[in-house]
N, C-alpha and C. Protein backbone atom coordinates (compact mmCIF):
# COMPACT_ATOMS: atom_id res chain seq x y z
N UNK A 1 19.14 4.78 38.05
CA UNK A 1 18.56 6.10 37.93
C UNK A 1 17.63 6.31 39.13
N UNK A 2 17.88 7.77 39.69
CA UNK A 2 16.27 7.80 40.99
C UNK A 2 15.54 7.77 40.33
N UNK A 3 14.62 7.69 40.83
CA UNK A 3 13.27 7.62 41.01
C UNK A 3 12.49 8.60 40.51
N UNK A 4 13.16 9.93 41.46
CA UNK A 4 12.60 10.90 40.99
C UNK A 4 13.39 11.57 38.94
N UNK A 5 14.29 10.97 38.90
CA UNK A 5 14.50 11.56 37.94
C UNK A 5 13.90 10.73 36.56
N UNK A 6 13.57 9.67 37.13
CA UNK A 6 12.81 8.77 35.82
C UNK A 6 11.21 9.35 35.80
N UNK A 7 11.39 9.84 36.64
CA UNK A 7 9.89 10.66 36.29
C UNK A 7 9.69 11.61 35.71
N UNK A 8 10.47 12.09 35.93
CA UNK A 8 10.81 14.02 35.59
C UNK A 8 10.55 13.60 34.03
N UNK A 9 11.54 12.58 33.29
CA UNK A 9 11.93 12.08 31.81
C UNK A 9 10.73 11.86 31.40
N UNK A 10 10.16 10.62 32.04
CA UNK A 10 9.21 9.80 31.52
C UNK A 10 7.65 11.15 31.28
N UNK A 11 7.44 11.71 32.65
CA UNK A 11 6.60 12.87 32.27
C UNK A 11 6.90 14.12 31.35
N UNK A 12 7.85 14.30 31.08
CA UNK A 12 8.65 15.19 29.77
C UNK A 12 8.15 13.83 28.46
N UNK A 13 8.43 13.30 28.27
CA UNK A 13 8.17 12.67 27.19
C UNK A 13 6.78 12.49 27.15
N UNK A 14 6.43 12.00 27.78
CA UNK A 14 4.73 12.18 27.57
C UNK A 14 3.69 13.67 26.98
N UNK A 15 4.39 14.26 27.58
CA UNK A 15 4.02 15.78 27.94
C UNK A 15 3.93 15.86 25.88
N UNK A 16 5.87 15.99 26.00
CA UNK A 16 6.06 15.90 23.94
C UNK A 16 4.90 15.26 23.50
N UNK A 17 4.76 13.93 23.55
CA UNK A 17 4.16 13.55 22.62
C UNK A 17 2.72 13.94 22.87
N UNK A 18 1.87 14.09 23.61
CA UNK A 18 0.87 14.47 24.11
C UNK A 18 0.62 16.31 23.17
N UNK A 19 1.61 16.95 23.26
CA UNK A 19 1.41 18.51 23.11
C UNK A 19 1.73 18.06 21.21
N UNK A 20 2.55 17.72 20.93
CA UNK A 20 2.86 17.22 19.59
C UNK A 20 1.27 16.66 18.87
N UNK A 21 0.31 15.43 19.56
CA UNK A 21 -0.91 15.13 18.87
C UNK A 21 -1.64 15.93 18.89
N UNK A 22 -1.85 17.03 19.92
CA UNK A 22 -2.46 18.63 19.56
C UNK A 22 -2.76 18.76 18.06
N UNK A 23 -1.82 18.53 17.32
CA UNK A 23 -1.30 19.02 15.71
C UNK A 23 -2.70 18.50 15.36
N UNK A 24 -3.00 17.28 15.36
CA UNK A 24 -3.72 16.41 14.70
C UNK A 24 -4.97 17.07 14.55
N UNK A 25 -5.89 17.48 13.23
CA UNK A 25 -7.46 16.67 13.19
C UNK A 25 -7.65 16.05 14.22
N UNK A 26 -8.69 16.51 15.17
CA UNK A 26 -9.41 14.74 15.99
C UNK A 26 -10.08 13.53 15.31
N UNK A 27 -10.48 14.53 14.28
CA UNK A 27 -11.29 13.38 13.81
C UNK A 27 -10.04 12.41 12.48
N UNK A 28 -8.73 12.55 12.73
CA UNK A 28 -7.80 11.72 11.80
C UNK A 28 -7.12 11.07 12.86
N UNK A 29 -6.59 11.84 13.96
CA UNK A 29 -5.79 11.58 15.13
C UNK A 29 -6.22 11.95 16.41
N UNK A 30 -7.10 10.56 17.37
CA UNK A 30 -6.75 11.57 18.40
C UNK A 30 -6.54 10.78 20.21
N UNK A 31 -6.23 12.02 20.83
CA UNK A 31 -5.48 11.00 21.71
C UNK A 31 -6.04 11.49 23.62
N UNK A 32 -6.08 10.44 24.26
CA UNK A 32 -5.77 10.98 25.64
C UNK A 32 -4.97 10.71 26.54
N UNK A 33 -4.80 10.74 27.66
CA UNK A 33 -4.21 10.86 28.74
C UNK A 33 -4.32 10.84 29.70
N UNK A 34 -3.70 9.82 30.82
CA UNK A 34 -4.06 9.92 31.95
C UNK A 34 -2.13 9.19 32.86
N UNK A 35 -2.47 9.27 33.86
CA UNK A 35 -1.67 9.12 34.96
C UNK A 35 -0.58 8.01 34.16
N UNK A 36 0.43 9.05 33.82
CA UNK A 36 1.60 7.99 32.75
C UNK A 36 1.45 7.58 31.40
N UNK A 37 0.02 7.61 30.95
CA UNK A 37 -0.08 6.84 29.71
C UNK A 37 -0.94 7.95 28.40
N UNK A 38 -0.41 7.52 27.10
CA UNK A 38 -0.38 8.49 26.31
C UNK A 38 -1.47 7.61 25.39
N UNK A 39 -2.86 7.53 25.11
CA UNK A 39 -3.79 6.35 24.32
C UNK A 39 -4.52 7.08 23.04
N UNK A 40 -3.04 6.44 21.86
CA UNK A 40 -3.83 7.23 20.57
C UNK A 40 -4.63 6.47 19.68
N UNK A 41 -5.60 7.21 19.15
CA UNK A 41 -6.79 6.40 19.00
C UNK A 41 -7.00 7.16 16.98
N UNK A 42 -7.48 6.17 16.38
CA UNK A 42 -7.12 6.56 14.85
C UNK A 42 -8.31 6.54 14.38
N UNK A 43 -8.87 6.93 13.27
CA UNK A 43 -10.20 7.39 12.31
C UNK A 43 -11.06 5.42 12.63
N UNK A 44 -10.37 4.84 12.08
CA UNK A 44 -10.40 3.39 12.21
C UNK A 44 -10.53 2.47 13.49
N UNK A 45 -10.28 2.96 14.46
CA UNK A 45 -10.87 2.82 15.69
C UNK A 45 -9.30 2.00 16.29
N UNK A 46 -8.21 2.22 15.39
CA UNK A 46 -6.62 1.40 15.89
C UNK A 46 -6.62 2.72 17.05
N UNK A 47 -5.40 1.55 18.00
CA UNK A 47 -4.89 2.05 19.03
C UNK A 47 -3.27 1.85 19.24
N UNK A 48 -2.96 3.18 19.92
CA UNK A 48 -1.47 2.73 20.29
C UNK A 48 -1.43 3.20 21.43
N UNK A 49 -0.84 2.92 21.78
CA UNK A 49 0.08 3.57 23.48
C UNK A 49 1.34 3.58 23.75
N UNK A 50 1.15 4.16 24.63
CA UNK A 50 2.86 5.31 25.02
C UNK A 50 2.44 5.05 26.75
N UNK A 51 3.34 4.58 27.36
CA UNK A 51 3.03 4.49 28.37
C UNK A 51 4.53 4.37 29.47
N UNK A 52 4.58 5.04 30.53
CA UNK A 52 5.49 4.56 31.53
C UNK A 52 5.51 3.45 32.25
N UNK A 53 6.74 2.65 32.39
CA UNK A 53 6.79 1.09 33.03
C UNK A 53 7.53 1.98 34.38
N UNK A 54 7.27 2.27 35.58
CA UNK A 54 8.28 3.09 36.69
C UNK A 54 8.80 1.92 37.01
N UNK A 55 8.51 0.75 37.29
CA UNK A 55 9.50 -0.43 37.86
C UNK A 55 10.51 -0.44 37.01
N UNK A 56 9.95 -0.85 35.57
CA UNK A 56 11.43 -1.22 35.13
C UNK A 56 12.19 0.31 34.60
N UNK A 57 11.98 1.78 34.98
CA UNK A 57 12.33 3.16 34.35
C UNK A 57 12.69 2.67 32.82
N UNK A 58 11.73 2.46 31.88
CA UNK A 58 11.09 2.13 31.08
C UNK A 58 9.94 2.89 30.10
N UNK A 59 10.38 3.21 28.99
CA UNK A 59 8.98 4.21 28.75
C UNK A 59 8.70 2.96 27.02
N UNK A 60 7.55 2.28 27.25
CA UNK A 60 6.84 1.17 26.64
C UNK A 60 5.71 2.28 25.38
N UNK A 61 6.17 1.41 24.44
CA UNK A 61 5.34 1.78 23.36
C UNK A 61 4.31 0.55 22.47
N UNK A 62 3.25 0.92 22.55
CA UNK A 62 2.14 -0.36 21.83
C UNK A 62 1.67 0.12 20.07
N UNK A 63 1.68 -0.23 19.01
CA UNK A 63 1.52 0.25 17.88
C UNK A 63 0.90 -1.20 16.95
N UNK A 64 -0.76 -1.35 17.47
CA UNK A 64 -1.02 -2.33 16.34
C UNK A 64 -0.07 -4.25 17.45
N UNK A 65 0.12 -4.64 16.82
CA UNK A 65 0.58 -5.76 17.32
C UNK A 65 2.16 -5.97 17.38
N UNK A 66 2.75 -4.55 17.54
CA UNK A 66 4.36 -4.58 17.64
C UNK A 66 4.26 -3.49 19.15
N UNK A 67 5.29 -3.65 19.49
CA UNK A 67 5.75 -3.67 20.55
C UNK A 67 7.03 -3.03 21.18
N UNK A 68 7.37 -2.09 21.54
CA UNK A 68 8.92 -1.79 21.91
C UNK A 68 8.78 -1.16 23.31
N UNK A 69 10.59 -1.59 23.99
CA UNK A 69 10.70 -0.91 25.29
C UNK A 69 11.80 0.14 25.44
N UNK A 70 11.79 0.67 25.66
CA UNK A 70 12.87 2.08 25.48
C UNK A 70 13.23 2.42 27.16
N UNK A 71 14.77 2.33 27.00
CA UNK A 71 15.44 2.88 28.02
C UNK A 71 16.34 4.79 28.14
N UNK A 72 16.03 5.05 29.24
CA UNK A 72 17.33 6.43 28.85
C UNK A 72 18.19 6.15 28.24
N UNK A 73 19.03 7.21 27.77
CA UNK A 73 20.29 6.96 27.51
C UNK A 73 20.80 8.05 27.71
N UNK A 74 21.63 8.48 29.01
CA UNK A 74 22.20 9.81 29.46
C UNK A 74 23.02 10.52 28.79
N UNK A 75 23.67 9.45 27.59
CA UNK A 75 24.64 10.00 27.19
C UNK A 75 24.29 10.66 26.24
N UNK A 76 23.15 10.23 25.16
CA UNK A 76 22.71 10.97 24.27
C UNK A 76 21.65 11.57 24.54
N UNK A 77 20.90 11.84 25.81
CA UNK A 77 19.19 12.52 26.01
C UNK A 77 18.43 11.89 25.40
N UNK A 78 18.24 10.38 25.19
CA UNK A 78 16.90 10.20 24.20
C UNK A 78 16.66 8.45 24.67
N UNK A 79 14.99 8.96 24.49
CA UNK A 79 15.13 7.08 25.01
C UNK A 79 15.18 6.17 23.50
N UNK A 80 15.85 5.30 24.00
CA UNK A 80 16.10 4.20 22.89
C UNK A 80 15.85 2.76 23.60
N UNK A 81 15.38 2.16 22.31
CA UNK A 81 14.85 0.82 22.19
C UNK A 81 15.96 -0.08 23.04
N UNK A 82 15.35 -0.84 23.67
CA UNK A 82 16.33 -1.97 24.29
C UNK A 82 17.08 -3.04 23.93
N UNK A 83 16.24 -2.99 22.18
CA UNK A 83 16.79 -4.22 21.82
C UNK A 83 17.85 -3.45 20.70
N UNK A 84 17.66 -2.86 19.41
CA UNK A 84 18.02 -2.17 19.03
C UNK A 84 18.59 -0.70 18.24
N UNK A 85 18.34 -0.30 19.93
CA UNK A 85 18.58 1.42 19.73
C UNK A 85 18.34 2.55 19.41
N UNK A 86 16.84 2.07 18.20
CA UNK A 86 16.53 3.14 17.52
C UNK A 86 15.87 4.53 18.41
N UNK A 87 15.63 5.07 18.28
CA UNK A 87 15.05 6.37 19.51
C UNK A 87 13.35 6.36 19.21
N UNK A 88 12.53 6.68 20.40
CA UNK A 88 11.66 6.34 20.84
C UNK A 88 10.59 7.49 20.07
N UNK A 89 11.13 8.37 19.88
CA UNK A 89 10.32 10.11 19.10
C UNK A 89 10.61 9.56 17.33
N UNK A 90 11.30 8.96 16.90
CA UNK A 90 11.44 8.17 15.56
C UNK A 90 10.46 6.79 15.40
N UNK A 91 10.55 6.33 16.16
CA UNK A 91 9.42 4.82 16.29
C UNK A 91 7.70 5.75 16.10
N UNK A 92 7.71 6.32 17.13
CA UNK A 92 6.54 7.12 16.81
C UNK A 92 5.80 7.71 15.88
N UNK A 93 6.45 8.63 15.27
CA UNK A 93 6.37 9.43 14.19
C UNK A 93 6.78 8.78 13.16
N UNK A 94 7.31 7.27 12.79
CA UNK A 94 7.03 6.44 11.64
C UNK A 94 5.67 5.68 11.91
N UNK A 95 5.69 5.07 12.63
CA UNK A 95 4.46 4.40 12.52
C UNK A 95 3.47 4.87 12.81
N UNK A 96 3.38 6.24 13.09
CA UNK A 96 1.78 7.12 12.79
C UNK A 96 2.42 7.77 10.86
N UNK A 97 2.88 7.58 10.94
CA UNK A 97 3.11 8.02 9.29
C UNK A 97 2.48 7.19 8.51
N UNK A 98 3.09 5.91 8.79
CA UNK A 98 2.64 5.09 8.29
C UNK A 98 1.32 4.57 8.12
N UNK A 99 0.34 4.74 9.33
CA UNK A 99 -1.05 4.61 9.48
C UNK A 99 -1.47 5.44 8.72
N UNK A 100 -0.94 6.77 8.78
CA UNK A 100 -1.88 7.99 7.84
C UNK A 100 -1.44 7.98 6.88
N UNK A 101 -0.54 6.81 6.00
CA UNK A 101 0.14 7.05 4.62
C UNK A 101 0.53 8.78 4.42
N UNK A 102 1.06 9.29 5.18
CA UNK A 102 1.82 10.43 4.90
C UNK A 102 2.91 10.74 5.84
N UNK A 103 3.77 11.51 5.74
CA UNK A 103 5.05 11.89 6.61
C UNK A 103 4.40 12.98 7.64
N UNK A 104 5.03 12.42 9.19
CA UNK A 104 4.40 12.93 9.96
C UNK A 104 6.02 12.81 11.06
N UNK A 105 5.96 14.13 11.87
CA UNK A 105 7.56 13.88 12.17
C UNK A 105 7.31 14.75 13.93
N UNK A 106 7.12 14.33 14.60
CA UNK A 106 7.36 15.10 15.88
C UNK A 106 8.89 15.91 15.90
């Protein structure tokens, strides 16, 4: 993939999830941002991150002490897990569900 187009993605996805925690209460959910990286921060003082890897065109997710790496996938528009597949806007929006014990769905 160029270069330039793993950016274009990786900053589109950020952008989503970034405009998506808008939704939130600050004081239940809240999040910032800076150069690639998406740092959500919870009532409880947990953290996750969303972040771009540009070496490996890679968009890395941190949630608590789990871990996933998500690649494009041109064929379907969506990044998915490297190991197995699940899509990267689903990983998300379960495991902030899960923190807030309620259904929460980008």
């Amino acid at each position: 993939m160029e270069r330039k187009e793993f950016l274009a993605l990786a900053d589109a996805c950020l952008a989503r999830v970034a405009a998506w925690l808008e939704r939130f209460d600050p004081d239940e959910v809240d999040f910032s941002t800076s150069d690639g990286v998406v740092t959500i921060e919870f009532a409880d003082h947990a953290r996750y991150v969303l972040n771009r890897q540009t070496a490996a065109d890679q968009m890395w997710f941190a949630a608590g002490a789990r871990a996933w790496h998500y690649v494009w996938n041109s064929s379907s528009k969506c990044w998915e897990c490297d190991k197995d597949r699940h899509e990267l806007y689903a990983c998300i929006s379960g495991v902030i569900s899960e923190k807030l014990g309620r259904s929460v769905g980008i």
